[in-house]
N, C-alpha and C. Protein backbone atom coordinates (compact mmCIF):
# COMPACT_ATOMS: atom_id res chain seq x y z
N UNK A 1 42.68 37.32 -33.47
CA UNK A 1 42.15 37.94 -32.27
C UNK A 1 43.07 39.11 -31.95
N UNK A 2 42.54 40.39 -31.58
CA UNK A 2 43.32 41.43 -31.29
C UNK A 2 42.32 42.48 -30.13
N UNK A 3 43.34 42.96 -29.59
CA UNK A 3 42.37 44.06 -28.74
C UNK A 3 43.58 45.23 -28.52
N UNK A 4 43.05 46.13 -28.02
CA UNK A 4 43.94 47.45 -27.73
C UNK A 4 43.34 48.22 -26.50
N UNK A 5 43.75 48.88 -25.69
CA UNK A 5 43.65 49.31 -24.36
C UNK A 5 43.98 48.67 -23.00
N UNK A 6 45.30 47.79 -23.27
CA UNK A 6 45.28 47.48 -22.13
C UNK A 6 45.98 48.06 -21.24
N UNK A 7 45.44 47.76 -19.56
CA UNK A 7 45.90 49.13 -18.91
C UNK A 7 47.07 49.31 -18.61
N UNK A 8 48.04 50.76 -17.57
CA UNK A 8 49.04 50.43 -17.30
C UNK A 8 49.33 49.77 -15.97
N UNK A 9 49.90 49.03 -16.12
CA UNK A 9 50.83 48.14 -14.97
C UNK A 9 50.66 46.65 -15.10
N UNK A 10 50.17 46.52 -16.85
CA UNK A 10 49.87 45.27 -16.93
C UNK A 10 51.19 44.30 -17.00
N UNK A 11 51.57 43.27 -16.43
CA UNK A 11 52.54 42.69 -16.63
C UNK A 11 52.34 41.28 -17.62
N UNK A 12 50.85 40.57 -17.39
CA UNK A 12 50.84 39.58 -18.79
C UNK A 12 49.31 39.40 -18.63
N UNK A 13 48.84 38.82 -20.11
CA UNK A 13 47.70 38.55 -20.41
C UNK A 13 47.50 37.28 -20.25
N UNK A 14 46.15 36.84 -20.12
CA UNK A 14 45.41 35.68 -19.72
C UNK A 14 44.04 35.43 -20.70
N UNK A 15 43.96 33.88 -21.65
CA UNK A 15 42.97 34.07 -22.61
C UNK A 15 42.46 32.37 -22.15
N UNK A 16 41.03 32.82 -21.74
CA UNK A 16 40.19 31.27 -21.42
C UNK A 16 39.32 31.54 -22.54
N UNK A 17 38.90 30.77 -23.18
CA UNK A 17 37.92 30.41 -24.27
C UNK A 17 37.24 29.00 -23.95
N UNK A 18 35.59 29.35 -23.54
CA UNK A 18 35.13 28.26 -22.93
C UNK A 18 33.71 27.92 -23.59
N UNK A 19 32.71 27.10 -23.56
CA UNK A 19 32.16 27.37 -24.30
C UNK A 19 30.26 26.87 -23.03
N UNK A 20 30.10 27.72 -22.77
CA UNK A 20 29.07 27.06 -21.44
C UNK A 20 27.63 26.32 -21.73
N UNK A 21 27.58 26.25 -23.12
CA UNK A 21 26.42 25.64 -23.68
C UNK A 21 26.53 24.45 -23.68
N UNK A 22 27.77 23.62 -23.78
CA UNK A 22 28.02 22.43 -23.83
C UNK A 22 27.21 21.35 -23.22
N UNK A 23 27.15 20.20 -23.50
CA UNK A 23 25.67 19.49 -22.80
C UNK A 23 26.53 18.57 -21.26
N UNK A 24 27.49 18.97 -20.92
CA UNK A 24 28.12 18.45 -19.57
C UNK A 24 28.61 19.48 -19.32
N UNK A 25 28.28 20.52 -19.39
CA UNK A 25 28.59 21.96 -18.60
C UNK A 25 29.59 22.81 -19.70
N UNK A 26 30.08 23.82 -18.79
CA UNK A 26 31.29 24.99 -19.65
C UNK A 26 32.11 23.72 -20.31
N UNK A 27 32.58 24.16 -21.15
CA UNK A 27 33.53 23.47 -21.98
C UNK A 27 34.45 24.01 -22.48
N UNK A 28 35.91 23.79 -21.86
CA UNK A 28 36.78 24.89 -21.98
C UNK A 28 37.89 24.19 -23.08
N UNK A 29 38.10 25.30 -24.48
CA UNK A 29 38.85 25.31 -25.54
C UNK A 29 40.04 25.88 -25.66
N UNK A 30 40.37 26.39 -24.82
CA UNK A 30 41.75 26.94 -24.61
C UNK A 30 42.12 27.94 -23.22
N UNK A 31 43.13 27.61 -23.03
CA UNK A 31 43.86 28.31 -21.65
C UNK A 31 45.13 28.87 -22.55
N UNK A 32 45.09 29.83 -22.53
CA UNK A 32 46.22 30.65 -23.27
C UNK A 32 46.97 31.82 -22.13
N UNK A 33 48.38 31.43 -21.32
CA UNK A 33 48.14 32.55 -20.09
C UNK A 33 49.80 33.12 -20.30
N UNK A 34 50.44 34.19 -19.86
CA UNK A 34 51.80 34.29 -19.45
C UNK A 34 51.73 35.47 -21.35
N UNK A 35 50.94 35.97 -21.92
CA UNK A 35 51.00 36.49 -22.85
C UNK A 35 51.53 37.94 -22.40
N UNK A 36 52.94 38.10 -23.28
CA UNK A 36 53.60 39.40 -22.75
C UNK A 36 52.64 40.60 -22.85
N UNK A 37 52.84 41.78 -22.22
CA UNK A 37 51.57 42.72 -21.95
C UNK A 37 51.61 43.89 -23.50
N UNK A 38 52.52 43.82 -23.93
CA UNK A 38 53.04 44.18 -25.19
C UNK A 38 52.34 43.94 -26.27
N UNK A 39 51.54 42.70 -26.57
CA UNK A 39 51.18 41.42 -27.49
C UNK A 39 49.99 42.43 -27.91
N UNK A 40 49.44 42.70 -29.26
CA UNK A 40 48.06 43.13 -29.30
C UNK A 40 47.07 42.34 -29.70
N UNK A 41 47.72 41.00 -30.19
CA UNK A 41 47.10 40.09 -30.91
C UNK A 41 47.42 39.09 -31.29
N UNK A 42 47.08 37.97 -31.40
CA UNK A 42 47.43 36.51 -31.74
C UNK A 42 47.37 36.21 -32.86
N UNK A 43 48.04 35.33 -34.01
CA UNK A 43 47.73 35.32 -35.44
C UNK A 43 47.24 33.91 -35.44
N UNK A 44 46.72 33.44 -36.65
CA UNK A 44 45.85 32.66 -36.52
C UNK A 44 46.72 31.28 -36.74
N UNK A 45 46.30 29.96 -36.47
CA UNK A 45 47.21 28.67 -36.23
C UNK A 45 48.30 29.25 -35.21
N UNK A 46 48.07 29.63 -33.97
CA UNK A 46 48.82 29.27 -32.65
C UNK A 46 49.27 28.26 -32.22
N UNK A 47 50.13 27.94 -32.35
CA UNK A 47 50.76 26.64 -32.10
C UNK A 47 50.70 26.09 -30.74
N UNK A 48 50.26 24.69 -30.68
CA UNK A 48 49.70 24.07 -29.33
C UNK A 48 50.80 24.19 -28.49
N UNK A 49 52.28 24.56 -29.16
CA UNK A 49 53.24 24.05 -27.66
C UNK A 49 53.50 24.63 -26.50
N UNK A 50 54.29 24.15 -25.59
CA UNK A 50 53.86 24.63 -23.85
C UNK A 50 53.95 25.86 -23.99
N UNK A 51 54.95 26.37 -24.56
CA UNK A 51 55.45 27.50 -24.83
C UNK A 51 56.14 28.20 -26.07
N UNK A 52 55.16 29.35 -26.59
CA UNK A 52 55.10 30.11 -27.86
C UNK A 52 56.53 30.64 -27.81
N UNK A 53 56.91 30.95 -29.03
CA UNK A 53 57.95 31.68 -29.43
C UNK A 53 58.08 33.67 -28.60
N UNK A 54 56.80 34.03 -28.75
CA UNK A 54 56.39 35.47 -27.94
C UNK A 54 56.72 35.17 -26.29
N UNK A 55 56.70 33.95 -26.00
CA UNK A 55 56.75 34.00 -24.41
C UNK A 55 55.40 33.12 -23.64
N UNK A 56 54.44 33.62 -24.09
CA UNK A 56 53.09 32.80 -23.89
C UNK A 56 52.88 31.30 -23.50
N UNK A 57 52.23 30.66 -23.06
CA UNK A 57 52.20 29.42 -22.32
C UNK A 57 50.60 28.95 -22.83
N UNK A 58 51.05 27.83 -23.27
CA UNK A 58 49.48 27.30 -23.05
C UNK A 58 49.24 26.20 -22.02
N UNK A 59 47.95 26.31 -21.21
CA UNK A 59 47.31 25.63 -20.58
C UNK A 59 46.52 24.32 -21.34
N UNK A 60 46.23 23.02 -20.04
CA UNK A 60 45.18 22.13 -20.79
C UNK A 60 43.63 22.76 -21.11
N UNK A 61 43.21 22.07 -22.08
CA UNK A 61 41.52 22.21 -22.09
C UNK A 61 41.03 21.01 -21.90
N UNK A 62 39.91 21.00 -22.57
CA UNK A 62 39.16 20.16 -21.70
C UNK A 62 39.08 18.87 -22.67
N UNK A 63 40.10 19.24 -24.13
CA UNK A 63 39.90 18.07 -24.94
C UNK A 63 41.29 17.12 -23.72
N UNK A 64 42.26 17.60 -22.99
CA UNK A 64 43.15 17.52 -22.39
C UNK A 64 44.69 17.37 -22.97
N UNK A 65 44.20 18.56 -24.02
CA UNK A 65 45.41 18.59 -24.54
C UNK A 65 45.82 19.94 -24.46
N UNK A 66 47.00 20.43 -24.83
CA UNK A 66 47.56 22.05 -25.15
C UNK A 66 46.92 22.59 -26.03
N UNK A 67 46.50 23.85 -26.23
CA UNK A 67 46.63 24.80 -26.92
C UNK A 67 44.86 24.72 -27.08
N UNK A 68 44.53 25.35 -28.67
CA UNK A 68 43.24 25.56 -29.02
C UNK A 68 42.79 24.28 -29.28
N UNK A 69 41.81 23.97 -28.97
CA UNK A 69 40.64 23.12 -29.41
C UNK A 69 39.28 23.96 -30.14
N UNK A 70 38.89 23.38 -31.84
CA UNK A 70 37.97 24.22 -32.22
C UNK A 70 36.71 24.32 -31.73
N UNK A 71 36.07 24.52 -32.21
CA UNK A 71 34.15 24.19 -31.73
C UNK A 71 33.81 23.20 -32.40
N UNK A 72 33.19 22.55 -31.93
CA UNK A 72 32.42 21.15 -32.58
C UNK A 72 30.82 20.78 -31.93
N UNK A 73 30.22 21.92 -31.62
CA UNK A 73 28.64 21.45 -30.89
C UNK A 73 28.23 20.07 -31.13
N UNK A 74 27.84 19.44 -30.56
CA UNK A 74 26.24 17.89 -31.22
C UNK A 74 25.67 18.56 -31.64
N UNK A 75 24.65 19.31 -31.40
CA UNK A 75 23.68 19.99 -31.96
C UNK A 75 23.41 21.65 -31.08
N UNK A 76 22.45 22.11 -31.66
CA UNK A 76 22.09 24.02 -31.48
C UNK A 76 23.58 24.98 -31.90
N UNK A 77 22.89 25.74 -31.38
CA UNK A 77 24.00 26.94 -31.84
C UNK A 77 24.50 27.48 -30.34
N UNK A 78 26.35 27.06 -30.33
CA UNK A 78 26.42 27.22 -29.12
C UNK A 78 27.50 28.95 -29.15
N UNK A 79 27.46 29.08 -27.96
CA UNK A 79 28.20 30.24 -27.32
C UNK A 79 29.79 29.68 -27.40
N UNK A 80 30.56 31.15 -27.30
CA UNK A 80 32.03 30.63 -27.30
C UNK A 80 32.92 32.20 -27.06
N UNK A 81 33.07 31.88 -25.25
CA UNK A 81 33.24 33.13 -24.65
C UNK A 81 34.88 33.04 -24.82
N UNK A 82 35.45 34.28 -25.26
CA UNK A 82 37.16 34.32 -25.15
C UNK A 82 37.12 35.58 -24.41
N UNK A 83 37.78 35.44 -22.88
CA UNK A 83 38.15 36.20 -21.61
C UNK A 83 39.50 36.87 -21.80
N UNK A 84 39.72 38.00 -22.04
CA UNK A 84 41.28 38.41 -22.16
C UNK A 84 41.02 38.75 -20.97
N UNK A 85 41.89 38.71 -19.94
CA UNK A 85 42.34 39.20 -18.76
C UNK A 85 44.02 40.00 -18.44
N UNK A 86 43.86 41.54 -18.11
CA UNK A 86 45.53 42.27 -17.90
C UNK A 86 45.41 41.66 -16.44
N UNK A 87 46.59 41.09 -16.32
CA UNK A 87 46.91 41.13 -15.06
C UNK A 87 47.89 41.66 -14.95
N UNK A 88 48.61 41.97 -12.77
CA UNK A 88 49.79 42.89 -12.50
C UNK A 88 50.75 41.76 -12.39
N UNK A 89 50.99 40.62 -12.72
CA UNK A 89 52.02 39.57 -12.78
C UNK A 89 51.50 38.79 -13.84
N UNK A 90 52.73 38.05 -13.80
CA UNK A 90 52.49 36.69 -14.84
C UNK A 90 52.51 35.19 -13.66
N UNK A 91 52.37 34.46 -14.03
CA UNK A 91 51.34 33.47 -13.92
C UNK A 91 52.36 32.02 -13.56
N UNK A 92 53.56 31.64 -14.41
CA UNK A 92 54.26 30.85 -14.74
C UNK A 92 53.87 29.29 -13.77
N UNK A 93 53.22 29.12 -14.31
CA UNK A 93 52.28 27.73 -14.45
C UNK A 93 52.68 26.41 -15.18
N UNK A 94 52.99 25.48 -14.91
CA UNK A 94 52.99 24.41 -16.05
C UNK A 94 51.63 23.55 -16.28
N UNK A 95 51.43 23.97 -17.56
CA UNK A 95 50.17 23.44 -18.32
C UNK A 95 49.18 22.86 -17.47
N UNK A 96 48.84 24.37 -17.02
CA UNK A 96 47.61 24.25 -16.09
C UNK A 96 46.33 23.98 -16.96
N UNK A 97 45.18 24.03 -16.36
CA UNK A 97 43.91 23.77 -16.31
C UNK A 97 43.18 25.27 -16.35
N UNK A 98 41.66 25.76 -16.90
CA UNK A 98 41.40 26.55 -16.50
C UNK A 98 41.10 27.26 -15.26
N UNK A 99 40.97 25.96 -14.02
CA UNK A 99 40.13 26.38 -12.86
C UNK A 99 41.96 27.14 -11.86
N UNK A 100 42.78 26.12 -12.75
CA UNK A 100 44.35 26.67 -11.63
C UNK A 100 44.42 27.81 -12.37
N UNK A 101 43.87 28.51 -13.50
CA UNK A 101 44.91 29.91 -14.32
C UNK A 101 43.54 30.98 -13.06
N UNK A 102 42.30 30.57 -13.26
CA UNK A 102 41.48 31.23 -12.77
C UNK A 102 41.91 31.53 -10.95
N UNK A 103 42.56 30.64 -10.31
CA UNK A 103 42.79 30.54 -8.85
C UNK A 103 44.06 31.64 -8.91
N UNK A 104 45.11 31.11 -9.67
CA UNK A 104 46.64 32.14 -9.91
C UNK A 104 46.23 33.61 -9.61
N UNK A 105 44.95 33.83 -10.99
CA UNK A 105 45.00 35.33 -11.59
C UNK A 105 44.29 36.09 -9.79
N UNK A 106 43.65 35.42 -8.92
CA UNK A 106 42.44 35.77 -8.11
C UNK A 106 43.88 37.48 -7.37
N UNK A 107 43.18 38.05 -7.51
CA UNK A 107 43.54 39.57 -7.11
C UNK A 107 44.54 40.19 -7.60
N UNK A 108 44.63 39.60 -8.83
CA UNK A 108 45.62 40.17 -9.89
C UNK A 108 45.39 40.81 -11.29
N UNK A 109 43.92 40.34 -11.25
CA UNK A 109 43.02 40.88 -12.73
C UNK A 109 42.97 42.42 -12.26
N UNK A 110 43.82 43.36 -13.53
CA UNK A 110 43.04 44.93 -13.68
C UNK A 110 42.68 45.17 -14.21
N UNK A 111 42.39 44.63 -15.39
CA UNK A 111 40.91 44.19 -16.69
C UNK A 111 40.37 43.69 -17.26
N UNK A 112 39.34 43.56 -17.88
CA UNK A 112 38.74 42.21 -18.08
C UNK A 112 38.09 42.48 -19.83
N UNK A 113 38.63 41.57 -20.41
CA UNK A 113 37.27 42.23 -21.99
C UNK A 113 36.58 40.87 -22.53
N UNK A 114 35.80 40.61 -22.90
CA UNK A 114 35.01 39.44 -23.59
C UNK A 114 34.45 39.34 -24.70
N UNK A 115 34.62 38.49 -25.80
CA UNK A 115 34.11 38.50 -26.94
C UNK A 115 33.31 37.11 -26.60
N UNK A 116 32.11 37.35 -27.35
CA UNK A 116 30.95 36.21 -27.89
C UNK A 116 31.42 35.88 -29.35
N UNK A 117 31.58 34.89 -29.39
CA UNK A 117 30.81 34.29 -31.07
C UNK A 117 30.28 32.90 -30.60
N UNK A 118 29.43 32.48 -31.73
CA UNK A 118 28.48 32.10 -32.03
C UNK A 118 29.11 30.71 -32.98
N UNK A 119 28.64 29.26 -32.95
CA UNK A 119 29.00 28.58 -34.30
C UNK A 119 27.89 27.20 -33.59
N UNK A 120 27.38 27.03 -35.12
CA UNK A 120 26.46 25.94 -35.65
C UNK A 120 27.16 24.75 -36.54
N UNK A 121 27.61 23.58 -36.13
CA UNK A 121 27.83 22.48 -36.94
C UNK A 121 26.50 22.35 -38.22
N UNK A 122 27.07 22.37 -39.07
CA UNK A 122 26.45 21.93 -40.64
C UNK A 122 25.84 20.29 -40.52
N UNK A 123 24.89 19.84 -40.54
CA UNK A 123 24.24 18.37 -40.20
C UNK A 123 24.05 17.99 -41.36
């Protein structure tokens, strides 16, 4: 995952990856928050612990554990929204939840970007 433009006065990034198709509502796969504003991109196998080597923090999801949880639908082809958010502070949270990173960031977001993908379990 990578992006570029983030604005100035960002002090840290914020990454919810949720998935709202789920058949008991949004279904949230990762809370990723406190990401230095520096960071352009995450490499792949992020390590679940509280706290990354870069500085970064992970939050619970909804499997109720740290870090990423993959996609695993029952069935259809579900959605799987990842929210980068610049905010003008960081966050310093202990292994919050999505709804506490979402309450923290409230008048601190100065940008917002979103990627869709898409994934179908093989039956």
């Amino acid at each position: 995952l990578a992006w570029t433009g983030v604005p100035q006065g960002t002090q840290s990034l914020a990454l919810i990856v949720d998935d709202p198709d789920a058949p008991r509502g949004t279904w949230v796969h990762w809370v990723l928050y406190d990401i230095p504003a520096q960071e352009s991109s995450l490499p792949e196998a992020v390590p679940a612990d509280p706290q990354l080597k870069i500085g970064a923090r992970n939050g619970k999801n909804d499997f109720q554990r740290l870090g990423y949880g993959g996609p695993c639908p029952p069935s259809g082809t579900h959605r799987y929204f990842f929210k980068l958010y610049a905010l003008d502070t960081t966050l310093a949270l202990e292994q919050p939840t999505k709804a506490a990173v979402e309450a923290a960031m409230q008048g601190h977001i100065l940008a917002e970007a979103v990627l869709v993908g898409t994934y179908q379990r093989e039956h």
